[in-house]
N, C-alpha and C. Protein backbone atom coordinates (compact mmCIF):
# COMPACT_ATOMS: atom_id res chain seq x y z
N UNK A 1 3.15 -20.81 -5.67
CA UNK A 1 3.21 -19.63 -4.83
C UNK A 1 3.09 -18.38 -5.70
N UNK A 2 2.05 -17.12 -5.09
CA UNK A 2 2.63 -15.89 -6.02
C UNK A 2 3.73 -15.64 -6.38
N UNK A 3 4.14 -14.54 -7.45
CA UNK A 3 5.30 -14.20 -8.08
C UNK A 3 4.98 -13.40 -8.84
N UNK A 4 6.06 -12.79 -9.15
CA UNK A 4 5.60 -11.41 -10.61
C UNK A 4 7.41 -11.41 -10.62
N UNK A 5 7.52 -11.63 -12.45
CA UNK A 5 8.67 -11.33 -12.61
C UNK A 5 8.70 -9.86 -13.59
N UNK A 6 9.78 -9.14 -13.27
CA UNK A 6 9.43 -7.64 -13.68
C UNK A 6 7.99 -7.09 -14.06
N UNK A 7 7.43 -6.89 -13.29
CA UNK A 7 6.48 -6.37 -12.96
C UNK A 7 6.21 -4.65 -13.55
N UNK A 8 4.82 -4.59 -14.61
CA UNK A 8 4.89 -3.78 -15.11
C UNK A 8 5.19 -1.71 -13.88
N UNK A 9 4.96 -1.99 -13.01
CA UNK A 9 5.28 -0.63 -12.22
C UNK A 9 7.00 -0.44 -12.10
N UNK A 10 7.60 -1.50 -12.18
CA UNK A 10 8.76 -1.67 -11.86
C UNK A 10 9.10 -2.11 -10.38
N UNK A 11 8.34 -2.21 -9.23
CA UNK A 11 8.85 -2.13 -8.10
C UNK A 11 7.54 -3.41 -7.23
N UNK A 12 7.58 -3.89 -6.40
CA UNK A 12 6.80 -5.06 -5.55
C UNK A 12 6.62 -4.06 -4.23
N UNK A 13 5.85 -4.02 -4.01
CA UNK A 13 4.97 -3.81 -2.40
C UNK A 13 4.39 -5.04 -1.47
N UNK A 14 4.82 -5.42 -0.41
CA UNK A 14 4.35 -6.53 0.66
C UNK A 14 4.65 -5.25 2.05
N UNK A 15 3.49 -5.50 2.69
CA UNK A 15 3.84 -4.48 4.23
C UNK A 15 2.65 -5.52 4.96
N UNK A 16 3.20 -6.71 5.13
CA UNK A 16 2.43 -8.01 5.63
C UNK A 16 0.87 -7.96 5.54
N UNK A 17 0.50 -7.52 4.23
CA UNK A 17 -0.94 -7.46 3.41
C UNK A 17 -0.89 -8.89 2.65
N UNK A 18 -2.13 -9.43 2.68
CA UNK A 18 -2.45 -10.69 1.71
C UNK A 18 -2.17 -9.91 0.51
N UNK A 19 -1.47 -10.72 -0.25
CA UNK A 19 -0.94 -10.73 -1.21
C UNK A 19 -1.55 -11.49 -2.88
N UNK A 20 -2.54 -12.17 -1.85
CA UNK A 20 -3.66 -13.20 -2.86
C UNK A 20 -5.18 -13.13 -2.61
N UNK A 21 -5.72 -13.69 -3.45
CA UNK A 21 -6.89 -13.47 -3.09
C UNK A 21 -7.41 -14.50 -1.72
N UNK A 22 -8.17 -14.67 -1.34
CA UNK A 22 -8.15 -15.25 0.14
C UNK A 22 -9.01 -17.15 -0.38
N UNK A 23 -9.26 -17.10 -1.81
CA UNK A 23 -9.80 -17.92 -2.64
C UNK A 23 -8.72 -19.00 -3.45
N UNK A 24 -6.88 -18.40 -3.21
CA UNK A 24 -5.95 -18.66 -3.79
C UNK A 24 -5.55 -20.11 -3.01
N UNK A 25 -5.11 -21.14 -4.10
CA UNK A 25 -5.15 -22.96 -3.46
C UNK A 25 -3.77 -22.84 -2.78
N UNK A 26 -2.83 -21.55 -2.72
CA UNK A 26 -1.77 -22.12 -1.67
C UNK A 26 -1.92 -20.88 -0.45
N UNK A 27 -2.16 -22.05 0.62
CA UNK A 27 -2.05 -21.12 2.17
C UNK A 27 -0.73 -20.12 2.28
N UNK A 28 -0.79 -18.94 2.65
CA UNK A 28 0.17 -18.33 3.04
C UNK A 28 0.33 -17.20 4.16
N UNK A 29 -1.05 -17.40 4.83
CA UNK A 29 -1.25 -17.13 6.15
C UNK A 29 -2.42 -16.54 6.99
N UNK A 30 -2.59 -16.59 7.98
CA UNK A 30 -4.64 -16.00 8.53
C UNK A 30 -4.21 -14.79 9.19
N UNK A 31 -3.25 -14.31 9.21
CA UNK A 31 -3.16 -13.05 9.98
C UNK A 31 -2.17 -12.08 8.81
N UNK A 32 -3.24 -10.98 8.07
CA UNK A 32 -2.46 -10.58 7.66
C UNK A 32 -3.04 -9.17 7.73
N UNK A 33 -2.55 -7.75 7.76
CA UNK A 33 -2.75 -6.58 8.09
C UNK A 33 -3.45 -6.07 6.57
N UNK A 34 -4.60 -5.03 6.77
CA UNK A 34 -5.15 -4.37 5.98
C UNK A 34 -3.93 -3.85 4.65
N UNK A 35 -4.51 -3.51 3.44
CA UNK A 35 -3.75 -3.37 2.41
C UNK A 35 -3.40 -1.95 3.12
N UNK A 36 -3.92 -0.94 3.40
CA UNK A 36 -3.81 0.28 3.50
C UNK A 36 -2.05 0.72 3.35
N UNK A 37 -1.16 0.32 4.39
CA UNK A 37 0.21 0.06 3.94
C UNK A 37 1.00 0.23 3.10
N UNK A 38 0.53 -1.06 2.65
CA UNK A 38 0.82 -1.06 0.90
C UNK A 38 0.85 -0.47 0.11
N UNK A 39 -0.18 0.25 0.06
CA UNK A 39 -0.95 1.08 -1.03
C UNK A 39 -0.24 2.03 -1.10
N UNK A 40 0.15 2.62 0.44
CA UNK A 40 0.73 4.39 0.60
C UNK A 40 1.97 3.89 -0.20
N UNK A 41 2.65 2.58 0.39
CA UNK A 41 4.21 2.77 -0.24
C UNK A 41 4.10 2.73 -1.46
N UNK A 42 3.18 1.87 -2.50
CA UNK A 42 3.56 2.16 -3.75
C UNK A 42 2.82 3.32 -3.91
N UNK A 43 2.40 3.84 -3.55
CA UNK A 43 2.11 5.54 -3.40
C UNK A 43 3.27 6.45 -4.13
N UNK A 44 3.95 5.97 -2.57
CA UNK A 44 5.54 6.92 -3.03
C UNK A 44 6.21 6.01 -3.86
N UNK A 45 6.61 5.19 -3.77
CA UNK A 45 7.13 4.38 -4.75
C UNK A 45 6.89 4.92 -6.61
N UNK A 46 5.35 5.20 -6.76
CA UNK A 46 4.93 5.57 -8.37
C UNK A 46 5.49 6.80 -8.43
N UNK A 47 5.57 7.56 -7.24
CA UNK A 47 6.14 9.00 -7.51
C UNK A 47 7.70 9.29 -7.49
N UNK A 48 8.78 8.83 -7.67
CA UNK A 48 10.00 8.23 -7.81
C UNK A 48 10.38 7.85 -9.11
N UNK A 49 10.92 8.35 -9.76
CA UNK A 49 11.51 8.19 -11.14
C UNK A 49 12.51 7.50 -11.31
N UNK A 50 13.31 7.32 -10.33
CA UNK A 50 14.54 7.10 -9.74
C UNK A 50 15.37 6.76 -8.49
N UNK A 51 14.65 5.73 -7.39
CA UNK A 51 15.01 6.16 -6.27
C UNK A 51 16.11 6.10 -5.68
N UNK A 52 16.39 6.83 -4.51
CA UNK A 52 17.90 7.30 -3.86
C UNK A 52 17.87 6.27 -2.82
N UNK A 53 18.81 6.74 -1.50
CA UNK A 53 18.91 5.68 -0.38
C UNK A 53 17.98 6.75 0.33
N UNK A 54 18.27 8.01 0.31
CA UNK A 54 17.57 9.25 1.04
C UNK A 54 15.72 8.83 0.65
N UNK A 55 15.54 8.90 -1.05
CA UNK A 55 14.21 8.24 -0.77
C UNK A 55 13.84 7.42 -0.16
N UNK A 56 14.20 5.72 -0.13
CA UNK A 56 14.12 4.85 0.79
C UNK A 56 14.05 5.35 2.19
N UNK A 57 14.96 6.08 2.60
CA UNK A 57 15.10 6.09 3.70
C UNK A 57 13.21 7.21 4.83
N UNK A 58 13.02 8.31 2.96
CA UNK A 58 11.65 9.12 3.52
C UNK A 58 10.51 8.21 3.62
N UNK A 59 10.36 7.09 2.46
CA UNK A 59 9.77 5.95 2.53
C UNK A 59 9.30 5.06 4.08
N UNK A 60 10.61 4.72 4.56
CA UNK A 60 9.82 3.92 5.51
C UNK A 60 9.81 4.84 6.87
N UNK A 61 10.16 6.16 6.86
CA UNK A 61 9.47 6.98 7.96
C UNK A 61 8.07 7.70 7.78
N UNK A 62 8.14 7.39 6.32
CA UNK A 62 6.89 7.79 6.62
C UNK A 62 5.85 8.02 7.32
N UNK A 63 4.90 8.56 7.70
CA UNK A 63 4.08 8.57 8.78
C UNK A 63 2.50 8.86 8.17
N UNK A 64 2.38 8.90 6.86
CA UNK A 64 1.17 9.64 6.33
C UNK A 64 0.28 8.16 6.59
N UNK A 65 -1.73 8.55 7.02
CA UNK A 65 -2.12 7.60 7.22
C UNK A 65 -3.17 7.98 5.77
N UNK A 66 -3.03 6.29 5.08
CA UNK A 66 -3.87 6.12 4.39
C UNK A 66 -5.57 6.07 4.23
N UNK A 67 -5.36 5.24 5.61
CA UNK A 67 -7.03 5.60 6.48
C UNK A 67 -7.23 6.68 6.86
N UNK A 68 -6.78 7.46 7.48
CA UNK A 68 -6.80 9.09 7.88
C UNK A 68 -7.54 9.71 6.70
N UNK A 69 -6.76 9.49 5.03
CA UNK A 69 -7.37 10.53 4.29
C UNK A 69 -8.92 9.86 3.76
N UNK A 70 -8.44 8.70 3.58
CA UNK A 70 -10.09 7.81 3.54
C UNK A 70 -10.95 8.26 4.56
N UNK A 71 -10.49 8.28 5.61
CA UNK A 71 -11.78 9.22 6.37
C UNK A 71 -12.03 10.39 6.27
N UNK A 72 -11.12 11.51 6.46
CA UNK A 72 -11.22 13.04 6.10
C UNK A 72 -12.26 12.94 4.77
N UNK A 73 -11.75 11.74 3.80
CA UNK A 73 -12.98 12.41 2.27
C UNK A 73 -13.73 12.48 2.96
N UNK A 74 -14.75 10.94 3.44
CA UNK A 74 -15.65 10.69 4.14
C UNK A 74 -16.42 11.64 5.12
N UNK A 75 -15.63 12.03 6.11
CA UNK A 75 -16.34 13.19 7.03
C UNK A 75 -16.92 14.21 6.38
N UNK A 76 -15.99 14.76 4.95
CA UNK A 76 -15.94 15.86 4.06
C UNK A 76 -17.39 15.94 3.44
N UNK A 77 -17.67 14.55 2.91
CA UNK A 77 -18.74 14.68 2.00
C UNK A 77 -19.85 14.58 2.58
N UNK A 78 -19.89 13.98 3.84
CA UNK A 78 -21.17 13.72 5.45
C UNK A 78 -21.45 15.06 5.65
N UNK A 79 -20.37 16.21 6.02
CA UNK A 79 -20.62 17.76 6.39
C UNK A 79 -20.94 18.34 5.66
N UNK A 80 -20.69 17.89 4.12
CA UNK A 80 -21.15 18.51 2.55
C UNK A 80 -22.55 18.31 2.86
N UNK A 81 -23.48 17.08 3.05
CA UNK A 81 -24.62 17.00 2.90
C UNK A 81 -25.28 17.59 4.16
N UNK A 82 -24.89 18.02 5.44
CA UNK A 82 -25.60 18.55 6.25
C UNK A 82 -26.37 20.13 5.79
């Protein structure tokens, strides 16, 4: 099964994203949600020196969409070339 023991960032991210490559010899499931998730939390997570319960707590209210800014570039650079 995957694993990472202390892990060079210091911290593990799962927000029910495959976790392996989809090529990996142990099944661990067919329904699993885009990384996008993920990504934001160790987002905030890298930006944390130290975290509190108050961080945790801005953490999973978060609301910022990862796809949102992936598209805004996108639109950005489409209206750039018009």
């Amino acid at each position: 099964m995957p694993r990472a023991f202390d892990p060079p960032a210091g911290f593990l991210v799962t927000a029910n994203n495959r976790v392996v490559a989809d090529d990996h010899p142990d099944y661990l499931c067919t329904d699993c949600h885009p990384p996008y998730r993920a990504k934001r939390i160790a987002e905030r997570l890298a930006e944390l020196p130290a975290a509190t319960v108050a961080d945790m707590a801005s953490v999973h209210a978060d609301t910022q969409s990862f796809t949102a800014r992936e598209f805004v570039a996108h639109a950005a650079v489409m209206a750039a070339q018009r």
